[in-house]
N, C-alpha and C. Protein backbone atom coordinates (compact mmCIF):
# COMPACT_ATOMS: atom_id res chain seq x y z
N UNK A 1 -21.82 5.53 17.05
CA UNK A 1 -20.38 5.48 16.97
C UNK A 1 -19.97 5.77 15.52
N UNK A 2 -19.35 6.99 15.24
CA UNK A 2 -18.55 7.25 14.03
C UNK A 2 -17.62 5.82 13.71
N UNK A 3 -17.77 6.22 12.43
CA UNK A 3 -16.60 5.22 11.68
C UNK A 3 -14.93 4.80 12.27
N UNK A 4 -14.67 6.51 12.40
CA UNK A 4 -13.41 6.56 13.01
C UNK A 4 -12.96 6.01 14.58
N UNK A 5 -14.39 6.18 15.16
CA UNK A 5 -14.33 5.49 16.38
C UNK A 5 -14.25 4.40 16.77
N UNK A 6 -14.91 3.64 15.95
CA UNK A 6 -14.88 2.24 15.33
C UNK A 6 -13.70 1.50 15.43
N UNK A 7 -12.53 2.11 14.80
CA UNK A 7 -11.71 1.72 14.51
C UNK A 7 -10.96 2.24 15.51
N UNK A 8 -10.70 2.86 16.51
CA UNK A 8 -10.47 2.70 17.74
C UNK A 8 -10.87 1.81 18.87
N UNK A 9 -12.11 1.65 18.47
CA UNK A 9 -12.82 0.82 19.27
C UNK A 9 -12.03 -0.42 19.29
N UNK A 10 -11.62 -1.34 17.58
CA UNK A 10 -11.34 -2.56 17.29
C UNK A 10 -9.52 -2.35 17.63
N UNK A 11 -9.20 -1.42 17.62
CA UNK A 11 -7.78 -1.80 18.70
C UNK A 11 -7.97 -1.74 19.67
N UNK A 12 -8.66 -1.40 20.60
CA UNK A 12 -9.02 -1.74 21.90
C UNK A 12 -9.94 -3.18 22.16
N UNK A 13 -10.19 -3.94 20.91
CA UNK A 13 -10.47 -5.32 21.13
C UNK A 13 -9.20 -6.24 20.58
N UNK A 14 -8.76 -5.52 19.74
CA UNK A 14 -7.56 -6.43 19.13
C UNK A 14 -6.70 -6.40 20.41
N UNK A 15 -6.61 -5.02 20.94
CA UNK A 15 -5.49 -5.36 21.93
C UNK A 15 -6.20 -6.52 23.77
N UNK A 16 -7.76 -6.28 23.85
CA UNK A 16 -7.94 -7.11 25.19
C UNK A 16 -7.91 -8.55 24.60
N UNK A 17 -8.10 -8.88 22.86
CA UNK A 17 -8.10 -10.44 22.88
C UNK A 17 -6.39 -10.69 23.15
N UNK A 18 -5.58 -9.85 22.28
CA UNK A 18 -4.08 -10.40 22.48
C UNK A 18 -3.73 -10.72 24.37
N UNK A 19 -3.97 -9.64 25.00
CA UNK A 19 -3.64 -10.27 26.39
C UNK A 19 -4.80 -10.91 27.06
N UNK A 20 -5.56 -11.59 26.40
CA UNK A 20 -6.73 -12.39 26.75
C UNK A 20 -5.96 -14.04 26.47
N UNK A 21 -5.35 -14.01 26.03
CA UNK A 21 -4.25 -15.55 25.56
C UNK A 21 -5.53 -16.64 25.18
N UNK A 22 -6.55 -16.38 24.75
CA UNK A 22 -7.73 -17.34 24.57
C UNK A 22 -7.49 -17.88 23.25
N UNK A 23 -7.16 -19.00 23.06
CA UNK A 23 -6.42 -19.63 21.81
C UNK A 23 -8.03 -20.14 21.22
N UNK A 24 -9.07 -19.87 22.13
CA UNK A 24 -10.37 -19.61 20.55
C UNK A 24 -10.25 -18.32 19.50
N UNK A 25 -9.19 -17.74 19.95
CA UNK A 25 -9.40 -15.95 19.52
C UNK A 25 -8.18 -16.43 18.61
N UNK A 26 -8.97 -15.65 17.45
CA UNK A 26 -8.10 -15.38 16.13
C UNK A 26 -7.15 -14.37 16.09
N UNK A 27 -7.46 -13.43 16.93
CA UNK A 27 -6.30 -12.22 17.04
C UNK A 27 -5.24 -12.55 18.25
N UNK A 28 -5.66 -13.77 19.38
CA UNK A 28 -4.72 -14.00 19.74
C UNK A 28 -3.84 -15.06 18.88
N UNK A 29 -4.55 -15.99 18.54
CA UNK A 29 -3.50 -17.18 17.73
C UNK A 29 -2.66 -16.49 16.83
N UNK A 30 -2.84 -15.50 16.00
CA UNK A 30 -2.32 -14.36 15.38
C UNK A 30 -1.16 -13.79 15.68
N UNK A 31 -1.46 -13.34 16.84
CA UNK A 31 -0.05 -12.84 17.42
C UNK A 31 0.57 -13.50 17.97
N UNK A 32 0.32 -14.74 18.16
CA UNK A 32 1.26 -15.60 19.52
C UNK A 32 1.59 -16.26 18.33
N UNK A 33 0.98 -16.77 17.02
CA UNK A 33 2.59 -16.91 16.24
C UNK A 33 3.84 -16.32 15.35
N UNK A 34 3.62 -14.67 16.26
CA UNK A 34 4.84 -13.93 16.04
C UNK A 34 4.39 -12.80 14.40
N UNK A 35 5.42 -12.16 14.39
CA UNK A 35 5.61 -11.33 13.43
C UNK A 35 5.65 -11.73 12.03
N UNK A 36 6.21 -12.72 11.80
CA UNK A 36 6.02 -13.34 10.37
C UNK A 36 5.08 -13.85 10.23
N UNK A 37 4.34 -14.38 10.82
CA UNK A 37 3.04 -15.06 10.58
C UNK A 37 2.13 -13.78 10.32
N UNK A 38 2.08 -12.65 10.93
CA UNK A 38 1.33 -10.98 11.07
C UNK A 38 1.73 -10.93 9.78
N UNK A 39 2.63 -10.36 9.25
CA UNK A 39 3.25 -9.99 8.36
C UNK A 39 3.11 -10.31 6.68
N UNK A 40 2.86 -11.81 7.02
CA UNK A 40 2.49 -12.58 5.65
C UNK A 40 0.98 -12.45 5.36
N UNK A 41 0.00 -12.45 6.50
CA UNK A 41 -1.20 -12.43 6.22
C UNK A 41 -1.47 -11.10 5.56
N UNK A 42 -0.69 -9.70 6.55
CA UNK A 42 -0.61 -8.34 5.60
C UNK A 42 -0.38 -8.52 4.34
N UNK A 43 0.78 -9.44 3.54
CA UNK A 43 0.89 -9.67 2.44
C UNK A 43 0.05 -10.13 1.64
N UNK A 44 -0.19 -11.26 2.37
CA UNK A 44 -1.87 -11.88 1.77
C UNK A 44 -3.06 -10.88 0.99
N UNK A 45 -3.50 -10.27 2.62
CA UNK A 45 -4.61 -9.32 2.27
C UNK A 45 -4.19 -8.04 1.22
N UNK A 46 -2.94 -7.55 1.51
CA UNK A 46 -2.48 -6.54 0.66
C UNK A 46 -2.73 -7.15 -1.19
N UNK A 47 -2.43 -8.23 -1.37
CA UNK A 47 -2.28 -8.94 -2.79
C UNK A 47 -4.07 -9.09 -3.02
N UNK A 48 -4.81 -9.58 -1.79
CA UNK A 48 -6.35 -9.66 -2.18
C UNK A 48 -6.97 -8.44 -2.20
N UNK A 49 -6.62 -7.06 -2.10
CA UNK A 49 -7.36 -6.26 -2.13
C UNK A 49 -6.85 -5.56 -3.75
N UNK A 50 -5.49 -5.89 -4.04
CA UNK A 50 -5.13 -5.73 -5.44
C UNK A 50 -6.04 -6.15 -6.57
N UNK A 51 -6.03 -7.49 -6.35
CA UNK A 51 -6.95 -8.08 -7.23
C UNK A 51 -8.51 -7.51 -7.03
N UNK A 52 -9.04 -7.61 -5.89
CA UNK A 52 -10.30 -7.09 -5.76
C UNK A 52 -10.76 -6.15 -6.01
N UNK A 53 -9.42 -4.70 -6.28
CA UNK A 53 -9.40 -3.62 -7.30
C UNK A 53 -9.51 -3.80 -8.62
N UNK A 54 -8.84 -4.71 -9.38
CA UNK A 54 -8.78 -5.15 -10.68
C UNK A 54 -9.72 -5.80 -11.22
N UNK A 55 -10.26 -6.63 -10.89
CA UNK A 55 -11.08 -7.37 -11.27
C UNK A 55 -12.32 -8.07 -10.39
N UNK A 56 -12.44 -7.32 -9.39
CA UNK A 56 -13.76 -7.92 -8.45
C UNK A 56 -14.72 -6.65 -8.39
N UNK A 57 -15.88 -7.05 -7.73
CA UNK A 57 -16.83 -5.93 -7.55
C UNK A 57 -16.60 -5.12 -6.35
N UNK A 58 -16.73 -3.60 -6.08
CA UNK A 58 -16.47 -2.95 -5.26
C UNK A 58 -16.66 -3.29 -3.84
N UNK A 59 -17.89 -4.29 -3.28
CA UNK A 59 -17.71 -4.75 -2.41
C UNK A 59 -17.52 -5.79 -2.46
N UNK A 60 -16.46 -6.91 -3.14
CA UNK A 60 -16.12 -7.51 -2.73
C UNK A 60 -14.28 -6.52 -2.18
N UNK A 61 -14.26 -5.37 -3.07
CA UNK A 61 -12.87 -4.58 -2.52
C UNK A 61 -12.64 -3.81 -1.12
N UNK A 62 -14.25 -4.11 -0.69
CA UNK A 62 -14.49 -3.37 0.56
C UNK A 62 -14.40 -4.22 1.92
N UNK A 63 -14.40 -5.52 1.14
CA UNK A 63 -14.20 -6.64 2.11
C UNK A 63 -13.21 -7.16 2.25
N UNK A 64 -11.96 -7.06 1.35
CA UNK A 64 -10.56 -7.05 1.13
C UNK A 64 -9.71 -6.55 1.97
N UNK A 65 -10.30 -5.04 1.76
CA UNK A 65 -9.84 -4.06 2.30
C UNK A 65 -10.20 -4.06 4.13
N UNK A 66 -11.38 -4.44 4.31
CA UNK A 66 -11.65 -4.41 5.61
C UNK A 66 -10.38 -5.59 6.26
N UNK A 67 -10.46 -6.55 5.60
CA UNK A 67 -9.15 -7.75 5.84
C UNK A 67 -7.80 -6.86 6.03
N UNK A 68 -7.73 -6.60 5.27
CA UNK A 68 -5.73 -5.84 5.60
C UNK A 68 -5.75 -4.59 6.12
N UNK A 69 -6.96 -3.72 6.50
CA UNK A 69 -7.24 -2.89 8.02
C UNK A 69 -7.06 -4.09 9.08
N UNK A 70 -7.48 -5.03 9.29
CA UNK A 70 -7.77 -5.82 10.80
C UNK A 70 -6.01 -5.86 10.53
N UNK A 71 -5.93 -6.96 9.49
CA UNK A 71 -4.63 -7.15 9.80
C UNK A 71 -3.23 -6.08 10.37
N UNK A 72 -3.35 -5.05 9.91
CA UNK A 72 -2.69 -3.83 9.59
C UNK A 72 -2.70 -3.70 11.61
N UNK A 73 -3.74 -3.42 11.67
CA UNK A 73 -4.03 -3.04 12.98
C UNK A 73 -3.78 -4.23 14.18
N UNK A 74 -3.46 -5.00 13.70
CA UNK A 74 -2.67 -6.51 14.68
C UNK A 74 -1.26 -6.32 14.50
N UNK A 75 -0.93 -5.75 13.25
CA UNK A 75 0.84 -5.54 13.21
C UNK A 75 0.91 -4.68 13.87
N UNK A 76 0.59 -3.27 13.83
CA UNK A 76 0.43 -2.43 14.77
C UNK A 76 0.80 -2.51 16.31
N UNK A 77 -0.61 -2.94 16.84
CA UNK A 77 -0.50 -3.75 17.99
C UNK A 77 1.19 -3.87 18.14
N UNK A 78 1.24 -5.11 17.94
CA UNK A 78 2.28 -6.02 18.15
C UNK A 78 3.83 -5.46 18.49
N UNK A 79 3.79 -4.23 16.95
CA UNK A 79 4.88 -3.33 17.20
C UNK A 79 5.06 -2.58 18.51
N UNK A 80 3.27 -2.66 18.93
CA UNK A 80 3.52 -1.45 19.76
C UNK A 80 3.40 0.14 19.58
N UNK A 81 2.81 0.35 18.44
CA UNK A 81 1.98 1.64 17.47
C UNK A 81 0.52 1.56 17.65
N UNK A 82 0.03 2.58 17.04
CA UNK A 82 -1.90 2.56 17.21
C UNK A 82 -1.88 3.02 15.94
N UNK A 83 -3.13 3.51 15.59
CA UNK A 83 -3.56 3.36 14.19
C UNK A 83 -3.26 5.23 14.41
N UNK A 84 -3.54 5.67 15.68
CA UNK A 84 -3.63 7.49 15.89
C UNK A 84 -2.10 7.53 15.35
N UNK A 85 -0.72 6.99 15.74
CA UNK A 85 0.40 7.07 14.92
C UNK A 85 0.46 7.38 13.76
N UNK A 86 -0.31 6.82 13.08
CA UNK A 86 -0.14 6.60 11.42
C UNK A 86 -0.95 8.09 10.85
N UNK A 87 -1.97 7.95 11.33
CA UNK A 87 -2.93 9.22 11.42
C UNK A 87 -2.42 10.38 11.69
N UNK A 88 -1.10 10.42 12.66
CA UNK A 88 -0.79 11.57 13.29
C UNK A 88 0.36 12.24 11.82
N UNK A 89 0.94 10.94 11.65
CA UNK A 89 2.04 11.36 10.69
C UNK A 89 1.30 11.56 8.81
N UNK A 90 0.01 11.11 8.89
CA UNK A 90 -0.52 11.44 7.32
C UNK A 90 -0.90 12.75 7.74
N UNK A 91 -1.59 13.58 8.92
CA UNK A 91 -1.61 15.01 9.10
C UNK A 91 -0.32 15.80 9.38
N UNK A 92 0.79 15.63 9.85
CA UNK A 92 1.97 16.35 9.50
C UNK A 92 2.39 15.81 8.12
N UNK A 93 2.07 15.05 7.11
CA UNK A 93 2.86 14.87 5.89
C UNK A 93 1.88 16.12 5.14
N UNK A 94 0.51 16.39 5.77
CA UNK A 94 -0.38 17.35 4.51
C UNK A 94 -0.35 18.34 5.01
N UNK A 95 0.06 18.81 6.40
CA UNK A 95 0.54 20.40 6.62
C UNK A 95 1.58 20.78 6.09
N UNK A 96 2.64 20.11 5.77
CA UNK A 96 3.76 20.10 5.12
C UNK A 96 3.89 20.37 3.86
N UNK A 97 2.95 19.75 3.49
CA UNK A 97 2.81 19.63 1.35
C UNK A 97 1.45 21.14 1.27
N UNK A 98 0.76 21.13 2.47
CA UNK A 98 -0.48 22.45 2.51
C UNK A 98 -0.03 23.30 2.59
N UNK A 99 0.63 23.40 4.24
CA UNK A 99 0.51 24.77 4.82
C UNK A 99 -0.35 24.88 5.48
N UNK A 100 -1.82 23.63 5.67
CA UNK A 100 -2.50 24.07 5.98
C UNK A 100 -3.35 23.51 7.22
């Protein structure tokens, strides 16, 4: 399994734990306490991968970073977007600026 698949793969688990309502599951407790609770942890991880740029070792920035992907991809979810959205619109922003 490619990388990229991967990460298809894990919205297709983020999304069977959310309608799995299993309050052992971290991605459900996650979403069942709503958007601000999503939202702040994005903030969270967004601020720990800052620092982990600045002043931590590369993998600890890789582990940061893997944090505010999961998260990223639970807001997602939630909205009701996929990660191919985001993807779709960074390849029309570089045909645009390409041409190509």
């Amino acid at each position: 399994m490619s990388e990229i698949e991967f990460l298809l793969k894990l919205e297709e688990i983020i999304d069977e734990r959310a309608r799995s309502r299993n309050e052992s599951s971290y991605t459900w407790r996650l979403i069942s306490a709503g958007l601000g609770k999503i939202c702040k942890k994005v903030l969270e991880e967004s601020g720990e991968v800052v620092i982990a740029a600045l002043s931590e070792s590369n993998d600890r920035l890789v582990e940061e970073t893997a944090d505010l992907l999961y998260h990223l991809l639970v807001l997602l979810r939630y909205k009701g977007l996929s990660i191919r959205d985001v993807v779709k619109l960074l390849e029309k922003r570089h045909l645009e600026r390409t041409g190509k």
